[in-house]
Protein backbone atom coordinates (compact mmCIF):
# COMPACT_ATOMS: atom_id res chain seq x y z
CA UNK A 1 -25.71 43.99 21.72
CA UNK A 2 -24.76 47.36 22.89
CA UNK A 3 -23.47 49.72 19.41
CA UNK A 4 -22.22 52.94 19.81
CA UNK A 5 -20.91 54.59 16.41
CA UNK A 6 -19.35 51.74 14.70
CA UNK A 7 -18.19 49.90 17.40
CA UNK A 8 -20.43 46.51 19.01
CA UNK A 9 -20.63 44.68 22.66
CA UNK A 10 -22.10 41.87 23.09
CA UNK A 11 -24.05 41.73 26.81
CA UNK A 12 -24.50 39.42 29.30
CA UNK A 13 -25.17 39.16 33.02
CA UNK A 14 -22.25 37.84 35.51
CA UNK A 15 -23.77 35.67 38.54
CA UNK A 16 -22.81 38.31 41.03
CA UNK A 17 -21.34 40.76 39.44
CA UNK A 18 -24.80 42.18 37.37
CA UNK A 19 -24.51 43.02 33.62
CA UNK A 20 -21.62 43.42 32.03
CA UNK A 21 -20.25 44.62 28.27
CA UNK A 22 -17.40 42.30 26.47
CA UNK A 23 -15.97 42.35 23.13
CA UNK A 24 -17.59 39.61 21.20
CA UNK A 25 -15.40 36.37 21.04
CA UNK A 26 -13.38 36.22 17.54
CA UNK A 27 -10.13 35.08 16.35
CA UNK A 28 -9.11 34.62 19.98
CA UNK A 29 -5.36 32.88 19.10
CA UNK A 30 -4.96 36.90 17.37
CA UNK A 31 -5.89 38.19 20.96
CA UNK A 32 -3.20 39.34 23.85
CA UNK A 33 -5.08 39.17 26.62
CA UNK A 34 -8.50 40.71 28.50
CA UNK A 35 -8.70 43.72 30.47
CA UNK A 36 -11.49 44.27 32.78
CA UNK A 37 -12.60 48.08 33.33
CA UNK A 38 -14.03 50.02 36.02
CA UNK A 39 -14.38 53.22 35.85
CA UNK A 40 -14.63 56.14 38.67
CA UNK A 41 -17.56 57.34 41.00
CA UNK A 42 -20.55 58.11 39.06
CA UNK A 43 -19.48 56.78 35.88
CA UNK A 44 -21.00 53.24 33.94
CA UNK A 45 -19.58 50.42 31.89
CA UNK A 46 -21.80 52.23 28.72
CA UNK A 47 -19.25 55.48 29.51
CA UNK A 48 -16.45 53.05 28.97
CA UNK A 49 -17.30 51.57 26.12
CA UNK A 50 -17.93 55.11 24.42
CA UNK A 51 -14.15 55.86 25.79
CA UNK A 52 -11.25 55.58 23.06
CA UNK A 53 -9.46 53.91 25.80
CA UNK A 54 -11.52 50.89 25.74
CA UNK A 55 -10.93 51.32 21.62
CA UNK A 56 -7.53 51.59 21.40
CA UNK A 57 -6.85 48.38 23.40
CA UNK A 58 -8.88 46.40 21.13
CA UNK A 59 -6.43 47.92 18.36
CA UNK A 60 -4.20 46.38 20.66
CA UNK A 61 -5.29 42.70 20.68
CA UNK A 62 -7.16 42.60 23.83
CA UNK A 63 -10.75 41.98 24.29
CA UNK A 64 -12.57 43.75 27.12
CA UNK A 65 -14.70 43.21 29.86
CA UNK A 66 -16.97 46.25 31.18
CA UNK A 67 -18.62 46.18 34.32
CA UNK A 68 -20.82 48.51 36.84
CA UNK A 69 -19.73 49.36 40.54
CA UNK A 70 -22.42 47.98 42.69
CA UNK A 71 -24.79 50.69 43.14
CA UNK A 72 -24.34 52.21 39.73
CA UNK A 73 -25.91 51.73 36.89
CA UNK A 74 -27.48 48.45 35.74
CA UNK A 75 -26.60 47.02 39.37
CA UNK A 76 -27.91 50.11 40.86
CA UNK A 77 -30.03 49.08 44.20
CA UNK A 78 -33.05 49.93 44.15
CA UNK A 79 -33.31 49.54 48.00
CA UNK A 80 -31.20 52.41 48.51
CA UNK A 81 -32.14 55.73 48.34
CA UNK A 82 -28.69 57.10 47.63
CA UNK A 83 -26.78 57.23 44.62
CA UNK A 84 -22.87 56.23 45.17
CA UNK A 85 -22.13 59.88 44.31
CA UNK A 86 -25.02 60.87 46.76
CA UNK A 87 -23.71 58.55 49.38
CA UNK A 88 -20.20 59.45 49.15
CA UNK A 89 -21.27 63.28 49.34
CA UNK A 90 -22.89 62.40 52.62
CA UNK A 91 -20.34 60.05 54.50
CA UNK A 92 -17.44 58.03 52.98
CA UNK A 93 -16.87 55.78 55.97
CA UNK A 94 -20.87 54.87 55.66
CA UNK A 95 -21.56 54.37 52.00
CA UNK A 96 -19.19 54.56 49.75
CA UNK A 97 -16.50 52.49 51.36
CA UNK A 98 -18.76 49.71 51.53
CA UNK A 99 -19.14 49.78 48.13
CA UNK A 100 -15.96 49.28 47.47
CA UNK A 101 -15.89 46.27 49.62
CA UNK A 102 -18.91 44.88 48.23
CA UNK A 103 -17.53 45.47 44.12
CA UNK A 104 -14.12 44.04 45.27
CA UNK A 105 -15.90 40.54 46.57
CA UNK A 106 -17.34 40.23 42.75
CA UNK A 107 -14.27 40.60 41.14
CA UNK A 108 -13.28 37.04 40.95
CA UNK A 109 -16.22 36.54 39.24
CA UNK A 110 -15.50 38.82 36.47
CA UNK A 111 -12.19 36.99 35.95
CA UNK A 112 -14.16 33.68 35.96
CA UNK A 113 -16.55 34.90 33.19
CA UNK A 114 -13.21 36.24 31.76
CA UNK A 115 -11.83 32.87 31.35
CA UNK A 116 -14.92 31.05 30.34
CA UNK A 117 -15.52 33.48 27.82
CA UNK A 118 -12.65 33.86 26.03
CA UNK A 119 -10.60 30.50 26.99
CA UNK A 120 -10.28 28.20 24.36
CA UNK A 121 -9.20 24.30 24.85
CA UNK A 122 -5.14 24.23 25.31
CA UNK A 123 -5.11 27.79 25.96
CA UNK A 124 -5.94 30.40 28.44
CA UNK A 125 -5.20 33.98 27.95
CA UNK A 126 -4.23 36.53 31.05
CA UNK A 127 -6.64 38.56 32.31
CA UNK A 128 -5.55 42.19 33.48
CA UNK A 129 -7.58 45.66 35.14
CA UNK A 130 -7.70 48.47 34.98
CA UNK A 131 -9.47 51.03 37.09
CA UNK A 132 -9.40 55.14 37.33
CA UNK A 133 -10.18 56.39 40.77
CA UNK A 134 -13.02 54.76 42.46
CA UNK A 135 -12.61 51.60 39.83
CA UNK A 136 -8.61 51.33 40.31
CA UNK A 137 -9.43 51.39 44.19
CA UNK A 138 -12.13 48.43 43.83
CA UNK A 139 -9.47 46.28 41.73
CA UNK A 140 -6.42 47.23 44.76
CA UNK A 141 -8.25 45.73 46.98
CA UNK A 142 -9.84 42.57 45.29
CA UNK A 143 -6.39 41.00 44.62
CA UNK A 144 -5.47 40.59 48.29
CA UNK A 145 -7.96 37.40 47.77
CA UNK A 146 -8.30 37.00 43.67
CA UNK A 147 -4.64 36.07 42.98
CA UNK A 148 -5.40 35.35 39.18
CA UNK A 149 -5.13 38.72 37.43
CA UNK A 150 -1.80 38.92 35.72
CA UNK A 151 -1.67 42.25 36.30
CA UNK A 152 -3.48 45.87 36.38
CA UNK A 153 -3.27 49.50 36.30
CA UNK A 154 -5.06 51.56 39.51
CA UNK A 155 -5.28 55.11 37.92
CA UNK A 156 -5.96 58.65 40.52
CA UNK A 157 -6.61 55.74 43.14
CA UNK A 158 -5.03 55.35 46.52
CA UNK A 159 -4.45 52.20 49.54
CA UNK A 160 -5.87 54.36 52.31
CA UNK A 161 -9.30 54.81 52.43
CA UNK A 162 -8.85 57.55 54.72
CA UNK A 163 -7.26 59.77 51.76
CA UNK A 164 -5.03 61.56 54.40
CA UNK A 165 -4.81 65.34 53.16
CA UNK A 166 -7.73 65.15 50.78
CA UNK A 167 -9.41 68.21 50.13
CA UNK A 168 -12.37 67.34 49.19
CA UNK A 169 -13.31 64.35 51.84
CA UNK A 170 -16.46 63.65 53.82
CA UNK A 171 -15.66 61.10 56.24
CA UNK A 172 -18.67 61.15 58.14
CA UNK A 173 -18.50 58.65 61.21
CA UNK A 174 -19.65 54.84 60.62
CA UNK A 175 -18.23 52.20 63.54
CA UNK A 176 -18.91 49.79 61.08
CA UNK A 177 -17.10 51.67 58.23
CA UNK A 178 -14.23 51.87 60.48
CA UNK A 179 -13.97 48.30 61.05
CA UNK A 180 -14.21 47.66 57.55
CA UNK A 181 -11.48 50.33 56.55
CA UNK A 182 -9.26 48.53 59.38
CA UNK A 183 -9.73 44.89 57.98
CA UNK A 184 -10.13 45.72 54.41
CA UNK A 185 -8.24 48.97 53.16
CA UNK A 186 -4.75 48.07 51.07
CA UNK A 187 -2.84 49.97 53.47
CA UNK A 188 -3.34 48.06 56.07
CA UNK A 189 -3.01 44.55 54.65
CA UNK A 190 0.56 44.95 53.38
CA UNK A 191 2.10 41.60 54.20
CA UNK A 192 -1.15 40.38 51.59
CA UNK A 193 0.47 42.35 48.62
CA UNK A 194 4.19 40.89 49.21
CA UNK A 195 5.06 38.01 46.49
CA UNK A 196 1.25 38.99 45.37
CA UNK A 197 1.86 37.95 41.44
CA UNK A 198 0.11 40.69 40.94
CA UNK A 199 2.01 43.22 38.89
CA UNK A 200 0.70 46.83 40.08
CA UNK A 201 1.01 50.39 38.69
CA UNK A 202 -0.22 53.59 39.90
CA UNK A 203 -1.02 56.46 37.70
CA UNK A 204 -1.29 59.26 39.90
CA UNK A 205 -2.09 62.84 38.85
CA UNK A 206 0.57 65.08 39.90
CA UNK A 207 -1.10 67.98 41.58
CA UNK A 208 -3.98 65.69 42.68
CA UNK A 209 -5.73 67.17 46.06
CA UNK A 210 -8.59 64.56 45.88
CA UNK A 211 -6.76 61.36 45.53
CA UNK A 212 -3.17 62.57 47.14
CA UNK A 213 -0.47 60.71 45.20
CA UNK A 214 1.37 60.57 48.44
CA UNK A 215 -0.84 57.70 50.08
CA UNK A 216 0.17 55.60 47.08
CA UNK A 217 4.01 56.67 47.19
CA UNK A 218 4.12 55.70 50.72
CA UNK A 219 1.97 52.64 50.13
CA UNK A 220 4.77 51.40 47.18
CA UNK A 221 7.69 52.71 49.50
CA UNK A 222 6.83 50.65 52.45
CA UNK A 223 6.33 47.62 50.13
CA UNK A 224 9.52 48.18 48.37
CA UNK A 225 11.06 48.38 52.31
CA UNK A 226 9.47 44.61 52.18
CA UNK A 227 11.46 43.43 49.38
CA UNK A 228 9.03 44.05 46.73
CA UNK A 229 10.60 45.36 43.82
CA UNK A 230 10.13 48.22 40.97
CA UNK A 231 8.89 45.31 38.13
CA UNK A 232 5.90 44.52 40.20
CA UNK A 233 4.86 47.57 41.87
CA UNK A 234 6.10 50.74 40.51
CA UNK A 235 3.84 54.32 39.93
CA UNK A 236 4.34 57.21 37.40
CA UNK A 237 2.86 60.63 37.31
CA UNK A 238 1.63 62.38 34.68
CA UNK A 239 0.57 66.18 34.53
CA UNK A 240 -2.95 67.23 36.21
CA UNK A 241 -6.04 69.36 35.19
CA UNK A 242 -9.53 69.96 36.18
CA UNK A 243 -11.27 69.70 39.60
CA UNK A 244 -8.76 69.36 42.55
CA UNK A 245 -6.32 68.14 39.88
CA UNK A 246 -8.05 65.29 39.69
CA UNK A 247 -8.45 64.70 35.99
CA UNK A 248 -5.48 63.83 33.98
CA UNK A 249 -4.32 66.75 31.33
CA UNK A 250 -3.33 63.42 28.39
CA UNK A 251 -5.48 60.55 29.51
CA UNK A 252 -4.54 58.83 26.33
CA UNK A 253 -0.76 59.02 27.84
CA UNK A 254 -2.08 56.87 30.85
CA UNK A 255 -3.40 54.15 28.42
CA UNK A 256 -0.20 53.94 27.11
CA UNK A 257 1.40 53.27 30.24
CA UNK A 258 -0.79 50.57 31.10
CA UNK A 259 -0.39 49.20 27.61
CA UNK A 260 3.27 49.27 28.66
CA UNK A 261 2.77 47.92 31.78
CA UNK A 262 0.48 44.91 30.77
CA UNK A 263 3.05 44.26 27.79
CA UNK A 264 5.95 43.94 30.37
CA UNK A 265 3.70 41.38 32.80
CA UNK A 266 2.63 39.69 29.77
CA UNK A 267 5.66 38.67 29.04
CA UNK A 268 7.36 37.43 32.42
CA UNK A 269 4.04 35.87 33.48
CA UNK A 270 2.98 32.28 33.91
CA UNK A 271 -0.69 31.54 32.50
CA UNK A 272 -3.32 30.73 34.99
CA UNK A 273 -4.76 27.36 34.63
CA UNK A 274 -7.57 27.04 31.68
CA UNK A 275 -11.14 26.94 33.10
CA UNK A 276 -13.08 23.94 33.57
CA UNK A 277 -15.36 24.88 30.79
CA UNK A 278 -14.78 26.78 27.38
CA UNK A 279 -18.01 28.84 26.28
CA UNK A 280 -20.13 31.53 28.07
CA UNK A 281 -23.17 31.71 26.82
CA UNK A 282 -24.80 35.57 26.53
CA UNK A 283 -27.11 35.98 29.47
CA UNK A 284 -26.90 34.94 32.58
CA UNK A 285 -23.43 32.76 33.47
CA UNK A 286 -24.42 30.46 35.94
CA UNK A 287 -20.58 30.15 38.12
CA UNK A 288 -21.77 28.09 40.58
CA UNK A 289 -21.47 24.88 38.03
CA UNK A 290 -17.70 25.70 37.95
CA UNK A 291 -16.50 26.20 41.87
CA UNK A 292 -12.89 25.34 41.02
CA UNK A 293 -12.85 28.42 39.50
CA UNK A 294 -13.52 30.65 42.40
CA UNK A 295 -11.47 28.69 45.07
CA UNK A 296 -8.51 27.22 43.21
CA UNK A 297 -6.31 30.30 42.70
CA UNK A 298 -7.28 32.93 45.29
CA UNK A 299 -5.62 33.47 48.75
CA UNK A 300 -7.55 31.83 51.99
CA UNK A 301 -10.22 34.26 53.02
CA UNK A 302 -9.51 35.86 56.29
CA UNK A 303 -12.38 36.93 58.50
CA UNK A 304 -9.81 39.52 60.43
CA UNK A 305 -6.62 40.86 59.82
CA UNK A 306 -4.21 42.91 62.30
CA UNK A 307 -3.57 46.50 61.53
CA UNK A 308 -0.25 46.83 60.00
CA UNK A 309 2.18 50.02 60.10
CA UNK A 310 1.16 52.98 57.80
């Protein structure tokens, strides 16, 4: 168990995905739903859990699921020299892209320990996101495969990689971080987020020079010019502070607008399918006994993609 103050997460590891927090199973017909966190460059899943975010949506019914980027953390790699925050400060397109990439391909197996966790026989119960910054960029681009999240909330994050008039980037130059940024970066798989049924919000930060809100705006506009409408993929800003007005002036105003957002999808939303199996044991979750859960409901892999319009 992890306790901080008077509040308790049970721990276990995710085949995968590394370690991970969750609210301990209870009266789960009482529960709304689970939300799976990931929080921004530099930060842990032991930072969420001290967050009143992650507090006020158990208030709210929902358990919750807290995991570590790869690289950070418990899942830190101890073959690299670099830190994610290190790496990033060197070159983007060299390290910290890739980990985005490489945290996006575990996602589906955070929604499977999701579902094995806190399904229970004749009923499953949706499974949403949310990530700020680095975290809301991860979950962006893990649903253009993982097609069973009902919906979630990217906050200060952004489809293009690239960040065009960031202030504070450092590209660096990576061939292979290009080609990944071509086949893998939201903004240039577009066609892969129409009829997504996905619901998406952005919360962007209004004077935001890190994170422009501007790649996102454009990102929902050209998806809006492909019939996608405002109930599905909307944004709203909120007022800025801090570095590069990155940080958001009332971050418990943004939890309220993904409480909002998560209430509206969990109401027009059809269920997943329950798992195959019911409990998860603490410890290690062994997925590979359950493969229908990783291929059943997720989009055919593609091993290239052309670059769309952006």
């Amino acid at each position: 168990m992890f306790t901080i103050g008077e509040r308790s997460y049970a721990r276990a590891v995710v085949d995968g995905a590394g370690p991970v927090l969750h609210s301990a199973p209870m009266e789960l017909p009482a529960r709304t739903g689970v939300v799976l966190f990931l929080a921004g460059l530099g930060s842990t899943k032991e930072k969420l859990a001290a967050s009143k975010r992650t507090q006020i949506f158990e208030e709210h019914g929902y358990a919750c699921v807290l995991a570590d980027h790869y690289n950070e953390g418990e899942r830190r790699d101890c073959s690299s020299e670099l830190s994610n925050r290190a790496g990033w400060a060197l070159s983007q397109k060299q390290h910290f892209w890739p980990v985005i990439h490489r945290t996006a391909a575990t996602v589906p197996r955070l929604v499977d320990f999701a579902l094995l966790t806190f399904g229970t026989a004749g009923r499953v119960l949706p499974i949403y996101a949310y990530g700020s910054s680095m975290g809301g960029d991860i979950f962006l681009a893990s649903i253009v495969s993982e097609r069973r999240l009902r919906a979630i909330v990217c906050e200060r994050s952004t489809p293009d990689w690239l960040r065009p008039g960031s202030t504070a980037n450092v590209l660096g130059e990576s061939a292979a971080g290009d080609e990944l940024y071509q086949l893998h970066a939201p903004c240039n798989r577009l066609s892969s987020y129409v009829e997504h049924p996905t619901r998406i919000l952005f919360i962007l930060a209004e004077s935001d020079t890190h994170v422009p809100r501007a790649c996102a705006e454009g990102f929902i506009g050209r998806l809006r010019e492909r019939g996608v409408p405002a109930d599905r993929l909307a944004s709203v800003v909120l007022r800025s502070a801090g570095w590069e007005g990155h940080i958001l002036r009332d971050a418990e105003e943004a939890t309220n607008q993904a409480l909002q957002w998560f209430a509206g999808a969990h109401e027009d939303g059809e269920p997943p399918p329950p798992p195959a199996a019911v409990a998860a044991p603490a410890g290690e979750l062994d997925l590979e006994s359950h493969p229908e859960l990783h291929e059943s409901h997720r989009a055919p892999a593609r091993a290239s993609a052309p670059l769309e319009p952006h």
